[in-house]
Protein backbone atom coordinates (compact mmCIF):
# COMPACT_ATOMS: atom_id res chain seq x y z
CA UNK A 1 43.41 -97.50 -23.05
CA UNK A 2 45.06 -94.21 -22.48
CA UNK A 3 43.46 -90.85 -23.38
CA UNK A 4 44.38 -87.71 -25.04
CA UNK A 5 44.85 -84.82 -22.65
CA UNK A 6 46.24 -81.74 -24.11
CA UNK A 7 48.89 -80.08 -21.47
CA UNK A 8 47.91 -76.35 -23.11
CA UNK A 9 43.99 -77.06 -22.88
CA UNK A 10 43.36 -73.92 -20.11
CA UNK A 11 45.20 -71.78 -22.30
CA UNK A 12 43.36 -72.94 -25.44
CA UNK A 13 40.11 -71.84 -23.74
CA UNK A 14 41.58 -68.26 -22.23
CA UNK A 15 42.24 -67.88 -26.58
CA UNK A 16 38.75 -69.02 -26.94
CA UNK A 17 37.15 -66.36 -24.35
CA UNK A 18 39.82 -63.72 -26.27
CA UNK A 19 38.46 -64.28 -29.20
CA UNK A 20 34.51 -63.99 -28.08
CA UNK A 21 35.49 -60.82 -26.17
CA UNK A 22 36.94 -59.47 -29.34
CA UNK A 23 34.00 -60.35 -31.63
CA UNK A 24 31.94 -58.95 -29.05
CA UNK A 25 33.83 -55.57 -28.52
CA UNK A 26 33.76 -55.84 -32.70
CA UNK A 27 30.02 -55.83 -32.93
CA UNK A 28 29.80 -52.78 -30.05
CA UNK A 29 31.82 -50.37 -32.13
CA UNK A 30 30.16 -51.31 -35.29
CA UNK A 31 27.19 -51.00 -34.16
CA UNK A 32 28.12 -47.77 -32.40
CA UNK A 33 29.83 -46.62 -35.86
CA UNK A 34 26.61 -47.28 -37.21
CA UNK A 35 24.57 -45.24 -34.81
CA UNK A 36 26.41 -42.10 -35.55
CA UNK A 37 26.05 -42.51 -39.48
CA UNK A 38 22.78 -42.87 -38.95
CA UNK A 39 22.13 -39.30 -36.97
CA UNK A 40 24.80 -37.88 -39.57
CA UNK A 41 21.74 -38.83 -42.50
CA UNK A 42 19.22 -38.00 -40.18
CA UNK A 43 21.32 -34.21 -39.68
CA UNK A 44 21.69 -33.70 -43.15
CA UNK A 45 18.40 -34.40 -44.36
CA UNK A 46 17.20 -32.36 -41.95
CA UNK A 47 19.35 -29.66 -43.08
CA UNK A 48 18.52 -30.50 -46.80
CA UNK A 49 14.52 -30.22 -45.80
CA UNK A 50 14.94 -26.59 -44.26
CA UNK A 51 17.65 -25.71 -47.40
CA UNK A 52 14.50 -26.70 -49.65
CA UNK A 53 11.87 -24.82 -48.03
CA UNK A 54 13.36 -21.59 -47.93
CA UNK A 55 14.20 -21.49 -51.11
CA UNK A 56 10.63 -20.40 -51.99
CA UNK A 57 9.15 -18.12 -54.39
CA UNK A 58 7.86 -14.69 -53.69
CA UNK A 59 8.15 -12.40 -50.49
CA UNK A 60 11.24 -13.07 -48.38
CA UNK A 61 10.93 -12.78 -44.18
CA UNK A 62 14.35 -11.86 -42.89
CA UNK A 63 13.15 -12.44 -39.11
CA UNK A 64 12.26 -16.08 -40.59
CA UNK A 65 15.55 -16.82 -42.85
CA UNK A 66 17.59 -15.64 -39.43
CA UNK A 67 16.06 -18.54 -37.26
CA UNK A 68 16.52 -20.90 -40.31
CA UNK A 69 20.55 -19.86 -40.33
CA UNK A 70 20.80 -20.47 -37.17
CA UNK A 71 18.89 -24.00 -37.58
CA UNK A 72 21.17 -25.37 -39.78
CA UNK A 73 24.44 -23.47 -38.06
CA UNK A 74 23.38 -25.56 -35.15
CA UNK A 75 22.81 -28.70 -37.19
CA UNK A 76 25.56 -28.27 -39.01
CA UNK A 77 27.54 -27.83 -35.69
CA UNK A 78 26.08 -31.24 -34.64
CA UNK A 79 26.74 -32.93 -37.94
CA UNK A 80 30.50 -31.67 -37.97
CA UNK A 81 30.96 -33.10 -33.88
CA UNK A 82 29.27 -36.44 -34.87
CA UNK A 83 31.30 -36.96 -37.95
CA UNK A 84 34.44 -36.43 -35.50
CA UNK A 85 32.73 -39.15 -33.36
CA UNK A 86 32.47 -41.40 -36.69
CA UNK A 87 36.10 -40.62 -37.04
CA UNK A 88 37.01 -41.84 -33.94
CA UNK A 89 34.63 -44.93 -34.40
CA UNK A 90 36.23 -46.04 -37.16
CA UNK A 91 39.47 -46.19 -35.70
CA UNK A 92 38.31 -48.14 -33.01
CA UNK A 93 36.43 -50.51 -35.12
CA UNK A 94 40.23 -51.05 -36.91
CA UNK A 95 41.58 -51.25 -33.68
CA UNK A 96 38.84 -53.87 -32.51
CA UNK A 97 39.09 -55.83 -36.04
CA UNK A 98 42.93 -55.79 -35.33
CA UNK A 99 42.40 -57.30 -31.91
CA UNK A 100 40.03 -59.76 -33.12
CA UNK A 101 42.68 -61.06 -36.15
CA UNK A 102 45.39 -61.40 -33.76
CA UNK A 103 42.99 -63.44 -30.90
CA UNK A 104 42.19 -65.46 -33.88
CA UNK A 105 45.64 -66.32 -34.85
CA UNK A 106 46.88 -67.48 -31.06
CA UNK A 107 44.01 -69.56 -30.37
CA UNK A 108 44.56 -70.92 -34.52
CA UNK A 109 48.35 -71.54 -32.90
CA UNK A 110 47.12 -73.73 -30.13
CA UNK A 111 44.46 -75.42 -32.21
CA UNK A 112 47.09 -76.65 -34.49
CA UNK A 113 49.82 -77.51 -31.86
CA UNK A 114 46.42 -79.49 -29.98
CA UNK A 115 46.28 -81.54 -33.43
CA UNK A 116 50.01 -82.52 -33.79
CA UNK A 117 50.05 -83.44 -30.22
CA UNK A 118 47.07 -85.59 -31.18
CA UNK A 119 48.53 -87.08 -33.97
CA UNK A 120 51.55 -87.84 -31.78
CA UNK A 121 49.81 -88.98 -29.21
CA UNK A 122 48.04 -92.06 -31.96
CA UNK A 123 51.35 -92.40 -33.43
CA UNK A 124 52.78 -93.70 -30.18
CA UNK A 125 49.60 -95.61 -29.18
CA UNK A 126 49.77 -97.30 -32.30
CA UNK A 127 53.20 -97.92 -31.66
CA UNK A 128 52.64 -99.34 -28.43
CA UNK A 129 50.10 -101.67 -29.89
CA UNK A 130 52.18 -102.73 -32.81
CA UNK A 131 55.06 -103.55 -30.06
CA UNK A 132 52.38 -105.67 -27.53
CA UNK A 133 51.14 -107.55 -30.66
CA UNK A 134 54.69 -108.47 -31.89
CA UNK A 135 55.57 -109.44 -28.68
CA UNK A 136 52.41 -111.32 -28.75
CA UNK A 137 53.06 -113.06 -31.83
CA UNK A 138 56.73 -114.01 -30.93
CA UNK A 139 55.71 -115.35 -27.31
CA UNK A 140 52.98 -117.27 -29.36
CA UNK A 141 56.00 -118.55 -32.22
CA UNK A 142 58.55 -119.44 -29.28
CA UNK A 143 55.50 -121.37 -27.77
CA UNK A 144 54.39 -123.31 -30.65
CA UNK A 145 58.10 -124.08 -31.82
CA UNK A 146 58.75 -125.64 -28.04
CA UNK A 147 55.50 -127.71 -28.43
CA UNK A 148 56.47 -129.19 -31.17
């Protein structure tokens, strides 16, 4: 009996190893993406914690508030340069989702050009098999009609 061999196979499995690259380089920049909203939080509650406690009651130290200003400019400054990097994370996470949907999409191609190739490959077995057993049956006919 013959069996199925799809011509395309290789190139079904390069799609396959696209599409695990791109899930891969999908979960990277998420997590990555992640990573920098998480130090933006972690920058602005730290800003909000020194915000609180100098807004206190009673005698003010201006040697104190100065060092606190500059805290938060520098934390500030951080927050602002990470929230460009979160910027430029989330376009490569669209980027990356983009590459994934198209990866998906050529090796969905071959997978359904694999299963009408299948189908046409039973079509014509079943064809063969159908011709063998009519031939079968007549050669069996023109026997039996010659014995008799």
């Amino acid at each position: 009996m013959k069996s199925f061999r799809f011509s395309l196979g290789g190139l079904e499995k390069v799609r396959q190893a696209q599409v695990d690259s791109a899930r891969l380089a999908l979960a990277a920049s998420e997590t990555a993406r992640g990573v920098q909203e998480e130090e933006i939080m972690s920058l602005n509650r730290s800003i909000d914690e020194i915000t609180n406690a100098s807004q206190r009651d009673g005698v003010l130290d201006v040697d104190e508030l100065l060092v606190e200003e500059r805290f938060t400019g520098a934390q500030r400054g951080k927050r602002d340069e990470r929230l460009r990097r979160l910027t430029d994370m989330i376009a490569l996470v669209e980027k990356d989702r983009e590459r994934l949907t198209d990866a998906r999409k050529e090796h969905r191609a071959l997978e359904r050009l694999r299963e009408r190739r299948y189908l046409e490959f039973l079509q014509a077995l079943l064809r063969e098999e159908r011709e063998q057993m009519d031939e079968a049956a007549s050669t069996g006919n023109w026997r039996g009609r010659k014995a008799a």
